[in-house]
C-alpha atoms as a PDB file:
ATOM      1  CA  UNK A   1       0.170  23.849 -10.986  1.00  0.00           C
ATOM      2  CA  UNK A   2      -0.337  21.658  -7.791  1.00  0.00           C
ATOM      3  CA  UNK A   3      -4.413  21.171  -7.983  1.00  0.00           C
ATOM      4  CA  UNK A   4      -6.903  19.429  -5.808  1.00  0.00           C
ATOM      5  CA  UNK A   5      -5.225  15.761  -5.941  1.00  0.00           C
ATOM      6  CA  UNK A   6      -2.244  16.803  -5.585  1.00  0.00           C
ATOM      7  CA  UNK A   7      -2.744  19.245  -2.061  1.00  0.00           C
ATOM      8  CA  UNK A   8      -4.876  16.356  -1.055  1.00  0.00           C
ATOM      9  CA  UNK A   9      -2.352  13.889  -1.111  1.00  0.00           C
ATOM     10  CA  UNK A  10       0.200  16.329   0.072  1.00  0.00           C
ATOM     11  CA  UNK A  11      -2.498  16.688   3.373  1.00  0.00           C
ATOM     12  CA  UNK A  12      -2.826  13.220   4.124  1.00  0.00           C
ATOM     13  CA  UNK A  13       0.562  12.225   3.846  1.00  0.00           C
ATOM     14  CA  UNK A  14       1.655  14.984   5.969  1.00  0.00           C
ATOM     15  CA  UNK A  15      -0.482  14.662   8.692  1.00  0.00           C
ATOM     16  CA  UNK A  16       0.713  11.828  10.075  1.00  0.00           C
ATOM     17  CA  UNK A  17       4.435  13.323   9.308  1.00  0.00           C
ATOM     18  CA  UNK A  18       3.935  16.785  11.374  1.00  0.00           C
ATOM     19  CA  UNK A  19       0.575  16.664  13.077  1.00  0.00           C
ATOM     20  CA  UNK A  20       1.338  17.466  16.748  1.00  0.00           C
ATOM     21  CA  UNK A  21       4.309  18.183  16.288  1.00  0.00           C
ATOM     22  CA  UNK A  22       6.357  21.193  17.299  1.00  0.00           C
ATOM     23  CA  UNK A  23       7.768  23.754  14.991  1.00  0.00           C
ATOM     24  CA  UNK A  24      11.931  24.135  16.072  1.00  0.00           C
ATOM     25  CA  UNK A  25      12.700  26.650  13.508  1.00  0.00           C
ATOM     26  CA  UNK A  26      12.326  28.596  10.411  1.00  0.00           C
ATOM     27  CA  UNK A  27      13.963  29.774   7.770  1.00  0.00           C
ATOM     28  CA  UNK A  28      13.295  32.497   4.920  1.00  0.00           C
ATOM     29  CA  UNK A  29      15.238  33.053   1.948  1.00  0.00           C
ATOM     30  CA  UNK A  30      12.731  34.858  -0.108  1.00  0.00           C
ATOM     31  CA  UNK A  31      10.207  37.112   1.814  1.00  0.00           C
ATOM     32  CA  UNK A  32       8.128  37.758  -1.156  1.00  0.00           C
ATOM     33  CA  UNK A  33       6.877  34.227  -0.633  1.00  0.00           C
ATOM     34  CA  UNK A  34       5.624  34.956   2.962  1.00  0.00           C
ATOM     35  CA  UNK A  35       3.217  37.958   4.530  1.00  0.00           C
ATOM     36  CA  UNK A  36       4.762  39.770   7.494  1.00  0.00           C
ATOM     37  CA  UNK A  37       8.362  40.690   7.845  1.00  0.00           C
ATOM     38  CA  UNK A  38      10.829  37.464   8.015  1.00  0.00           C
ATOM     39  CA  UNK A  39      12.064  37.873  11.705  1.00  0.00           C
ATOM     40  CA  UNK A  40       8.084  38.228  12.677  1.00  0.00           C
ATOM     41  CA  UNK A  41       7.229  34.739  10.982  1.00  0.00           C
ATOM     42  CA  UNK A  42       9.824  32.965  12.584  1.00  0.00           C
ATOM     43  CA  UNK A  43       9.294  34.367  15.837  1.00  0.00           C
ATOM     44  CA  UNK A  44       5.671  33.466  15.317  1.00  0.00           C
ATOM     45  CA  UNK A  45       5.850  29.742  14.215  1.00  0.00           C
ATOM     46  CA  UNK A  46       9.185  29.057  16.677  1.00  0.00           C
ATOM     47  CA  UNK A  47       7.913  26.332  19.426  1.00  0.00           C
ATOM     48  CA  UNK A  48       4.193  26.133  17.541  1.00  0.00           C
ATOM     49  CA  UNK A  49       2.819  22.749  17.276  1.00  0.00           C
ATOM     50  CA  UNK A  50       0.897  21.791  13.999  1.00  0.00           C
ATOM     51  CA  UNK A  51      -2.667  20.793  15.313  1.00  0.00           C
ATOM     52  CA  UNK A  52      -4.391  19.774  12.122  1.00  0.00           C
ATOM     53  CA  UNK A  53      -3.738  20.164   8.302  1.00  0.00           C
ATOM     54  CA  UNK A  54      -6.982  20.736   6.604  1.00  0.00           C
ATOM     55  CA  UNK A  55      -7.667  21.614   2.780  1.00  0.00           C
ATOM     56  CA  UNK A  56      -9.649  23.754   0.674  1.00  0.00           C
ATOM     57  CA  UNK A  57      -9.670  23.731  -3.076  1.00  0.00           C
ATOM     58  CA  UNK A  58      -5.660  24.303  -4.231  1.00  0.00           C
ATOM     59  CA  UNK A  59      -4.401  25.041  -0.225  1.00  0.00           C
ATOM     60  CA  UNK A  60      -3.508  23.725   2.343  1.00  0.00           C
ATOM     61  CA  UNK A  61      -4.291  25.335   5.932  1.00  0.00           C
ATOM     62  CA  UNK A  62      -1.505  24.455   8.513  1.00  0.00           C
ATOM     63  CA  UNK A  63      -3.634  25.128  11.619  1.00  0.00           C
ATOM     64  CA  UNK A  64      -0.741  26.027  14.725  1.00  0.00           C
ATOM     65  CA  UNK A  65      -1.768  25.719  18.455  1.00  0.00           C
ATOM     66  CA  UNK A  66      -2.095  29.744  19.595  1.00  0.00           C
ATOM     67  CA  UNK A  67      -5.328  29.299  16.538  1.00  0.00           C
ATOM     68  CA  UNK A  68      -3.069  31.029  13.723  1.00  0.00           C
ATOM     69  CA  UNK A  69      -2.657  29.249  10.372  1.00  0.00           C
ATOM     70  CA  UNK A  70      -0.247  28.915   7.538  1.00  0.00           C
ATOM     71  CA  UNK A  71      -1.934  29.472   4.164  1.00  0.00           C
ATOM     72  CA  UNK A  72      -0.212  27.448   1.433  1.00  0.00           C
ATOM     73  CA  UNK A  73      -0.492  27.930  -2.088  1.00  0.00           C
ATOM     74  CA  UNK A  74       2.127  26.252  -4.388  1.00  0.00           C
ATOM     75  CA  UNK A  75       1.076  27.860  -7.597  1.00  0.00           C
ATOM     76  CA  UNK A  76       2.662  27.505 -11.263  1.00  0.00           C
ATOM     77  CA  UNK A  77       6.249  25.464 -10.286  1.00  0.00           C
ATOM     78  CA  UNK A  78       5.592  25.188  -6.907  1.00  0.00           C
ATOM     79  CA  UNK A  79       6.314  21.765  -4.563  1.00  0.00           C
ATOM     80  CA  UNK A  80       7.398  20.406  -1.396  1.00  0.00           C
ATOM     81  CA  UNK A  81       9.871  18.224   0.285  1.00  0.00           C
ATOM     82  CA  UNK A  82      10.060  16.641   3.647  1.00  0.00           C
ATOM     83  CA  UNK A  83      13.236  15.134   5.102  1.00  0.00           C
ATOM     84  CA  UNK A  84      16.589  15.216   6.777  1.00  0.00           C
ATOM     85  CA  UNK A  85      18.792  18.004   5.114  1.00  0.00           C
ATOM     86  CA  UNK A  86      21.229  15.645   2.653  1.00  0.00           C
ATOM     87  CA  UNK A  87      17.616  14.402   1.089  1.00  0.00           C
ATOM     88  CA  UNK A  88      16.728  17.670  -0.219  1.00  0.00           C
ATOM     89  CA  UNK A  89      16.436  17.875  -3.764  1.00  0.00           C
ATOM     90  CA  UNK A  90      18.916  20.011  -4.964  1.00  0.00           C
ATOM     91  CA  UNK A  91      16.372  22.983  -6.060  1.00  0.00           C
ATOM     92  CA  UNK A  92      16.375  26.812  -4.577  1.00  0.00           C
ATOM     93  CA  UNK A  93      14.337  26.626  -1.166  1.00  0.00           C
ATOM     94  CA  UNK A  94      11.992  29.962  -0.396  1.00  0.00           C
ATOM     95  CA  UNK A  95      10.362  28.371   2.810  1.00  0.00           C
ATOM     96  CA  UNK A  96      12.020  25.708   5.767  1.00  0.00           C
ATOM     97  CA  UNK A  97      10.272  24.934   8.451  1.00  0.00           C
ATOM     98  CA  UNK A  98      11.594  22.859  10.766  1.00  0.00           C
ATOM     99  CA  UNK A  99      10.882  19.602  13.155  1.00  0.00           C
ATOM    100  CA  UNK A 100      14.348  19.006  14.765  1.00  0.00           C
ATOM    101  CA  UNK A 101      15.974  17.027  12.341  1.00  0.00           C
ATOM    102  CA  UNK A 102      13.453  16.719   9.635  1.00  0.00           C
ATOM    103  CA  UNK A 103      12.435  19.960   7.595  1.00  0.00           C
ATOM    104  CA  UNK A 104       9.375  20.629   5.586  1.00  0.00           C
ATOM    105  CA  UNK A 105      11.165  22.720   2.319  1.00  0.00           C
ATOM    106  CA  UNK A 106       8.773  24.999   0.506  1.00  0.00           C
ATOM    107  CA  UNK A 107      10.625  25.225  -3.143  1.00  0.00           C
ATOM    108  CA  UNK A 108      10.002  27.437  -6.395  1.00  0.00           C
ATOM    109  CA  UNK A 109       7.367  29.872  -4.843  1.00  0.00           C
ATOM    110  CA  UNK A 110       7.971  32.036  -7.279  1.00  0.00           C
ATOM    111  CA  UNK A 111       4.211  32.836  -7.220  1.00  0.00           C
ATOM    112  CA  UNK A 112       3.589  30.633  -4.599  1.00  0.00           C
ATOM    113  CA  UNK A 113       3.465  31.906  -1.360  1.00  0.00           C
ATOM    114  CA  UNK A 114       2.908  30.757   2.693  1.00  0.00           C
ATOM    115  CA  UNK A 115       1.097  33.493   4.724  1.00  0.00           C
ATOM    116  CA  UNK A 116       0.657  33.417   8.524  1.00  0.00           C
ATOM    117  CA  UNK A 117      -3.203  34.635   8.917  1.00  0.00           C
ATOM    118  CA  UNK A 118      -5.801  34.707  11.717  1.00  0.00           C
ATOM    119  CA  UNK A 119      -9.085  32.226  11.311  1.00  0.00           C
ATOM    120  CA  UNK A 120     -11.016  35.235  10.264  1.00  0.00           C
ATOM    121  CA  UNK A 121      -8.315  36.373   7.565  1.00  0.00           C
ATOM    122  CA  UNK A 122      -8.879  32.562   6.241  1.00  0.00           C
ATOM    123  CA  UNK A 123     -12.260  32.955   5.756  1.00  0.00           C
ATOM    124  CA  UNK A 124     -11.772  35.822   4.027  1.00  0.00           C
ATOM    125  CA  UNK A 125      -9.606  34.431   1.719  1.00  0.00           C
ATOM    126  CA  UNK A 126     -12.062  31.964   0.842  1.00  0.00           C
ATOM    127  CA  UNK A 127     -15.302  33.872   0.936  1.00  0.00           C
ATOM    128  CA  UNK A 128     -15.709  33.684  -3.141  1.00  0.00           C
ATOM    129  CA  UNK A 129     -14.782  29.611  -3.290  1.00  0.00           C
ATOM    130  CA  UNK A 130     -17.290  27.403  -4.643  1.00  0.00           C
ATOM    131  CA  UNK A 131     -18.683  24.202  -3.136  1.00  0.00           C
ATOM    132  CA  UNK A 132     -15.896  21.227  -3.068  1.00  0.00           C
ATOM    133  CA  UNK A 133     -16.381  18.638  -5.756  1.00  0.00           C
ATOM    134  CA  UNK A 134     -17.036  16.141  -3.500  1.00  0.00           C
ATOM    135  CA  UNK A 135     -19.525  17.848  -1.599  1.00  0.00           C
ATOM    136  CA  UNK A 136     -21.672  18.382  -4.592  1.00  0.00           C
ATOM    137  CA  UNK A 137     -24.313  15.799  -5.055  1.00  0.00           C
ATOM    138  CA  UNK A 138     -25.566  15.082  -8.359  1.00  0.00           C
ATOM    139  CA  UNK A 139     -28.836  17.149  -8.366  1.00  0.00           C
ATOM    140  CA  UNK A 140     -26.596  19.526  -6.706  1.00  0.00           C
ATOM    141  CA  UNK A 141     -24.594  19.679  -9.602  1.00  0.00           C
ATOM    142  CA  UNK A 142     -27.048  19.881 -12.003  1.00  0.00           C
ATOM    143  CA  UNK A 143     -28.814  23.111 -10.321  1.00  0.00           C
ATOM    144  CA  UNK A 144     -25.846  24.597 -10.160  1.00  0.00           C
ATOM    145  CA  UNK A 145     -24.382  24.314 -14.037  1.00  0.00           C
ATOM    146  CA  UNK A 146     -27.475  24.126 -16.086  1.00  0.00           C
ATOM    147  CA  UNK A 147     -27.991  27.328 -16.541  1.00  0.00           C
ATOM    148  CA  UNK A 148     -24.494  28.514 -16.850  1.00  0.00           C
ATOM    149  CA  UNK A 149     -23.474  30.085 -20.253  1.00  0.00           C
ATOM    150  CA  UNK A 150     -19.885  29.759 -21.690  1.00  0.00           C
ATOM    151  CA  UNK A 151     -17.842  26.758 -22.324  1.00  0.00           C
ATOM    152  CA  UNK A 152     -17.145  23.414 -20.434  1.00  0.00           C
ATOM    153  CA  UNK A 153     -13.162  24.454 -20.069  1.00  0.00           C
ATOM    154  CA  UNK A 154     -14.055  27.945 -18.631  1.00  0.00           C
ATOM    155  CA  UNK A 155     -16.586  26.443 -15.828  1.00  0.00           C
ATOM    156  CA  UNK A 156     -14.164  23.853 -14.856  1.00  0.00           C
ATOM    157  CA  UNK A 157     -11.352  26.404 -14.001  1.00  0.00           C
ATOM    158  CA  UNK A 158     -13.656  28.972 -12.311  1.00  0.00           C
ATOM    159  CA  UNK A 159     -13.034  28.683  -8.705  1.00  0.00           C
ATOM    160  CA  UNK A 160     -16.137  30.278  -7.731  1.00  0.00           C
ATOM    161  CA  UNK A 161     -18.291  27.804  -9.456  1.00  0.00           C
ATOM    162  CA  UNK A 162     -16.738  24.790  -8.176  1.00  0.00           C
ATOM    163  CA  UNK A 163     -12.990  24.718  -6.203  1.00  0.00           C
ATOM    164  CA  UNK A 164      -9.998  22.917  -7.191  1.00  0.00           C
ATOM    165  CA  UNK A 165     -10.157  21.959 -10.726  1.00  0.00           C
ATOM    166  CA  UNK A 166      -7.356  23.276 -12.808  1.00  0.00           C
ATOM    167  CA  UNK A 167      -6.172  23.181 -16.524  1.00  0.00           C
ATOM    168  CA  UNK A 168      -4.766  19.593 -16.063  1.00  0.00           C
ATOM    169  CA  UNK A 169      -7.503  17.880 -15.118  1.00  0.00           C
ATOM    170  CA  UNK A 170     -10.373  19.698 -16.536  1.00  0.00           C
ATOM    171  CA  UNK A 171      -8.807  18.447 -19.708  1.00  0.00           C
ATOM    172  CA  UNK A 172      -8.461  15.036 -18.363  1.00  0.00           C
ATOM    173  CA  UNK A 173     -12.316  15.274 -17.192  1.00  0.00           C
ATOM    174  CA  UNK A 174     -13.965  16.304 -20.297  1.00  0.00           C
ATOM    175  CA  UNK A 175     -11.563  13.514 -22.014  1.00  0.00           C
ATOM    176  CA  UNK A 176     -13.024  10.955 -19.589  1.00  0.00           C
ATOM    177  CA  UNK A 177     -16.625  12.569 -19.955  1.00  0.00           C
ATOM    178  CA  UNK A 178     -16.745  12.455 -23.832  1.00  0.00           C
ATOM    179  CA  UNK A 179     -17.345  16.125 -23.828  1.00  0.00           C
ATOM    180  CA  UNK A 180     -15.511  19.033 -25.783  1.00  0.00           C
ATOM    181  CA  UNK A 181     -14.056  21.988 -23.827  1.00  0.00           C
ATOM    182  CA  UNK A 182     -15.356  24.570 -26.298  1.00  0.00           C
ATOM    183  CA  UNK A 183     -19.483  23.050 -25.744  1.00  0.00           C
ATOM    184  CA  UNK A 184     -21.555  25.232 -23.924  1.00  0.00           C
ATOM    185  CA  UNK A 185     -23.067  24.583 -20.724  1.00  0.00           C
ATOM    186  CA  UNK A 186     -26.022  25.446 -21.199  1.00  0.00           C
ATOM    187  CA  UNK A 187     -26.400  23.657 -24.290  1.00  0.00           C
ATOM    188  CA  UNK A 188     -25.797  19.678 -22.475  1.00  0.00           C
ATOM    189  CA  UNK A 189     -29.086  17.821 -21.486  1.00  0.00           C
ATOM    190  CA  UNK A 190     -29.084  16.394 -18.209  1.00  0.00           C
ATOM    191  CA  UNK A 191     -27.534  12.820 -19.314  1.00  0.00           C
ATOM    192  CA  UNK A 192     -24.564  14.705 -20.617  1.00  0.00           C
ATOM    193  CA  UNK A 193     -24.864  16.840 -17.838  1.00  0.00           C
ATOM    194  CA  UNK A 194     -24.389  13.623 -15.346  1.00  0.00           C
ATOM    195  CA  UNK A 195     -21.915  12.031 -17.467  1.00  0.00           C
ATOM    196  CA  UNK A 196     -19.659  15.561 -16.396  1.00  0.00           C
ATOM    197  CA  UNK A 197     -20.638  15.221 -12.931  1.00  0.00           C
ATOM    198  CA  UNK A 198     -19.465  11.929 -12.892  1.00  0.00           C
ATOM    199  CA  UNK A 199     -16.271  12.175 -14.549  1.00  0.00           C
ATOM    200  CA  UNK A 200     -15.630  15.055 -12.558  1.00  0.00           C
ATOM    201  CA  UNK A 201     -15.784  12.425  -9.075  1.00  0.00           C
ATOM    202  CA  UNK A 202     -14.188   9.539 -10.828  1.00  0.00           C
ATOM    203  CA  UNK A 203     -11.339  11.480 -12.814  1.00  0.00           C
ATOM    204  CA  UNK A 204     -10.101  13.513  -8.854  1.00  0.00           C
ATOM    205  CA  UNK A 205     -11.027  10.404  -6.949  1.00  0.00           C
ATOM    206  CA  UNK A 206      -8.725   7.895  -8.865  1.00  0.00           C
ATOM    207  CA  UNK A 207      -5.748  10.854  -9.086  1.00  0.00           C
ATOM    208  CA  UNK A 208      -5.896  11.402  -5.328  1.00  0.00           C
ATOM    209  CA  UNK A 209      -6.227   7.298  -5.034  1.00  0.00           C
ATOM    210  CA  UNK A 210      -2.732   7.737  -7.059  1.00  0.00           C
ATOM    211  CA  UNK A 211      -1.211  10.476  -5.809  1.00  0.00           C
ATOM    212  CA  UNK A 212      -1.564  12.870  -8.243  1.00  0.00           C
ATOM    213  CA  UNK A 213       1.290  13.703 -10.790  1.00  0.00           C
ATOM    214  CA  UNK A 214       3.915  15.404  -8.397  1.00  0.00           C
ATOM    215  CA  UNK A 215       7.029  14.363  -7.435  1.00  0.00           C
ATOM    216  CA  UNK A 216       7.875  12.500  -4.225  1.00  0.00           C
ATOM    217  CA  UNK A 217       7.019  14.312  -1.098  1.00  0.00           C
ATOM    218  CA  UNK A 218       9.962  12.386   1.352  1.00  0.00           C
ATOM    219  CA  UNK A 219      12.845   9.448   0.506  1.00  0.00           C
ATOM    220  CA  UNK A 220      11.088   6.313   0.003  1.00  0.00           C
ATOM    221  CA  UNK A 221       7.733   8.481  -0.786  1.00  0.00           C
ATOM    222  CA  UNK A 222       5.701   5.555  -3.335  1.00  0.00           C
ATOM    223  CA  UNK A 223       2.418   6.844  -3.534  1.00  0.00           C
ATOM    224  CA  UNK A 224       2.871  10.771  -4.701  1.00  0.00           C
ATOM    225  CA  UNK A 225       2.881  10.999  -8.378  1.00  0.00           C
ATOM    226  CA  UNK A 226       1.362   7.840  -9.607  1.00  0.00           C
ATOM    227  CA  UNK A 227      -1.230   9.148 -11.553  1.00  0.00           C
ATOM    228  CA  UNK A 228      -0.688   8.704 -15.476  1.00  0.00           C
ATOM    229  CA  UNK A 229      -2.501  11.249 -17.642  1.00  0.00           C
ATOM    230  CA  UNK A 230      -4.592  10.443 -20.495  1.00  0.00           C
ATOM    231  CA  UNK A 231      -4.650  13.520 -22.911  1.00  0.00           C
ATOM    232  CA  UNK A 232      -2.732  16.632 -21.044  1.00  0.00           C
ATOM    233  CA  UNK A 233       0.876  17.122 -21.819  1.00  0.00           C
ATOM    234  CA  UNK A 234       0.189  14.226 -24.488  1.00  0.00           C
ATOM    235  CA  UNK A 235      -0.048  16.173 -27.742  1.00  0.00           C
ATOM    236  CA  UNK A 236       0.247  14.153 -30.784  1.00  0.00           C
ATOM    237  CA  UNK A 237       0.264  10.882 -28.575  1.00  0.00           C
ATOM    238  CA  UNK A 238      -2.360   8.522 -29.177  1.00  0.00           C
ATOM    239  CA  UNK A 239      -5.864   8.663 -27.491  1.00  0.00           C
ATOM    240  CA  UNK A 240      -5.888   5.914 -25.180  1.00  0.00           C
ATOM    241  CA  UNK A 241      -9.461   5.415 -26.279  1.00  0.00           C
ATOM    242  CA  UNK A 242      -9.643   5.296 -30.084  1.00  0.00           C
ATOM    243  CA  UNK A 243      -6.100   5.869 -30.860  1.00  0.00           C
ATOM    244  CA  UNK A 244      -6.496   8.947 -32.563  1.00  0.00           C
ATOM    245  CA  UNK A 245      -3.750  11.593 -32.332  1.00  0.00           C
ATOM    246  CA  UNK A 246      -4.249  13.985 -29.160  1.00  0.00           C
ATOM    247  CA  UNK A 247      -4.730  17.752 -30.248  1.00  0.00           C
ATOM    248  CA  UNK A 248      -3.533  20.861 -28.379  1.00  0.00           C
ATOM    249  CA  UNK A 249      -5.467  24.151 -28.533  1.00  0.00           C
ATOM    250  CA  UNK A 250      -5.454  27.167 -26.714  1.00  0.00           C
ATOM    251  CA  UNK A 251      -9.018  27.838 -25.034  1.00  0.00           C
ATOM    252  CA  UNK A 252      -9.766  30.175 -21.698  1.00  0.00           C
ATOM    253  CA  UNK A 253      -5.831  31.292 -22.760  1.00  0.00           C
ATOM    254  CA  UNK A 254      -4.569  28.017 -21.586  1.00  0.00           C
ATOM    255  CA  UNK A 255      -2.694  25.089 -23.556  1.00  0.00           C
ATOM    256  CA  UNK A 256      -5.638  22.559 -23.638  1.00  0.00           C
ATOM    257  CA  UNK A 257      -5.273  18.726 -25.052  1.00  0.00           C
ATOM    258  CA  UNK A 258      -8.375  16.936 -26.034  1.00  0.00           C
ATOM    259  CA  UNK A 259      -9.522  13.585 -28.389  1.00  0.00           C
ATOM    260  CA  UNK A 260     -11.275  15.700 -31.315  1.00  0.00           C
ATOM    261  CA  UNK A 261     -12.178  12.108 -32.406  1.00  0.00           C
ATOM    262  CA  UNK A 262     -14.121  10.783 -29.579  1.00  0.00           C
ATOM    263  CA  UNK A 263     -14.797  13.885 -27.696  1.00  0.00           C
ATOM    264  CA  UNK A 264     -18.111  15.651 -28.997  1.00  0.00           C
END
């Protein structure tokens, strides 16, 4: 699943691709993936222009010119593609928007979905967020997790504690922080406490730096999907830290890879 690296590069490299410009069509081959009846969304979004792409946590907000948005969330398999109709890759499209020639594709939304919603309905759908990583200072941090009971792998994923970490890199955080998923919050003193909060900045900084792990956005696309995991996906690789075989367990019912050397 797409997390917050990956909708933030998908935001800035968009922007300059669509912002201000006009919507010339829509298409909808699977109306589970959007909110209001097919004909209504198109007739919506036909002649909008995209005035600013903004993000919060795992979506993207396509903000259109009459002050209605586009709520993205790609979900488990979800992805997107923007070019000329013989670049598409060749995978079942739910979404397509279109910019004359060039189309943004929307593809596997199985559980994804794209929902045309007023400011208000936005806000809503936000109300129970947390605070953004990188709006979190460090004595912010620390106030806020301290106290918390339950493991390090469970308070990464909760959205309402802090937004956009997911299963891939809350694994690759508490790799990069030393720290074992299963340890309790509220058992960490403050220096271990800070070594999370830092990992947490480094470990999404240098992914969005990379561009995340997703595939190319457009033909000729270098920067998406640059970033190189360290321990998820890598079972039985070696740690690139001590070497030491990478384990896979199943914590917060999620498949969760971790250094049971150097991890503590």
């Amino acid at each position: 699943m797409p997390e917050l690296p990956e909708m933030e590069t998908y935001r800035s490299l968009l922007q300059p691709l669509i912002g201000g410009q006009m919507i010339t069509g829509a298409m909808i081959t699977r109306e589970k993936s959007i909110n209001v009846p097919a004909d209504q969304f198109m007739q919506h979004v036909l002649n909008q222009k995209i005035i600013d792409i903004k993000r919060r946590a795992k979506y993207l907000v396509f903000q259109l010119q009459d002050g209605s948005c586009l709520l993205l969330h790609l979900m488990l398999g979800g992805k997107m593609f923007y070019g000329k109709e013989e670049d598409k890759p060749d995978r079942t499209v739910q979404v397509q928007v279109s910019f004359g020639d060039y189309h943004l594709y929307f593809i596997g939304l199985r559980l994804g979905y794209l929902h045309l919603l007023t400011p208000d309905q936005i806000r809503e759908e936000f109300k129970d967020l947390g605070p953004e990583p990188f709006q979190l200072s460090q004595e912010d941090f620390l106030a806020l997790v301290k106290d918390r009971r339950g493991g390090l792998k469970s308070m990464l994923l909760n959205q309402e504690v802090i937004a956009g970490i997911g299963n891939r890199y809350s694994d690759e955080i508490l790799w990069h922080a030393q720290l074992l998923p299963e340890r309790k919050v509220n058992d960490l003193d403050d220096n271990q406490l800070t070594r999370l909060y830092q990992s947490v900045k480094h470990i999404l900084m240098l992914a969005i730096q990379q561009g995340g792990y997703m595939d190319p956005l457009y033909k000729g696309d270098g920067r998406t999907g640059q970033y190189e995991m360290n321990v998820h996906g890598r079972k039985g690789e070696p740690c690139p830290r001590c070497g030491t075989p990478i384990a896979e367990e199943e914590i917060s019912s999620r498949k969760t890879c971790l250094c049971t050397n150097c991890q503590h």
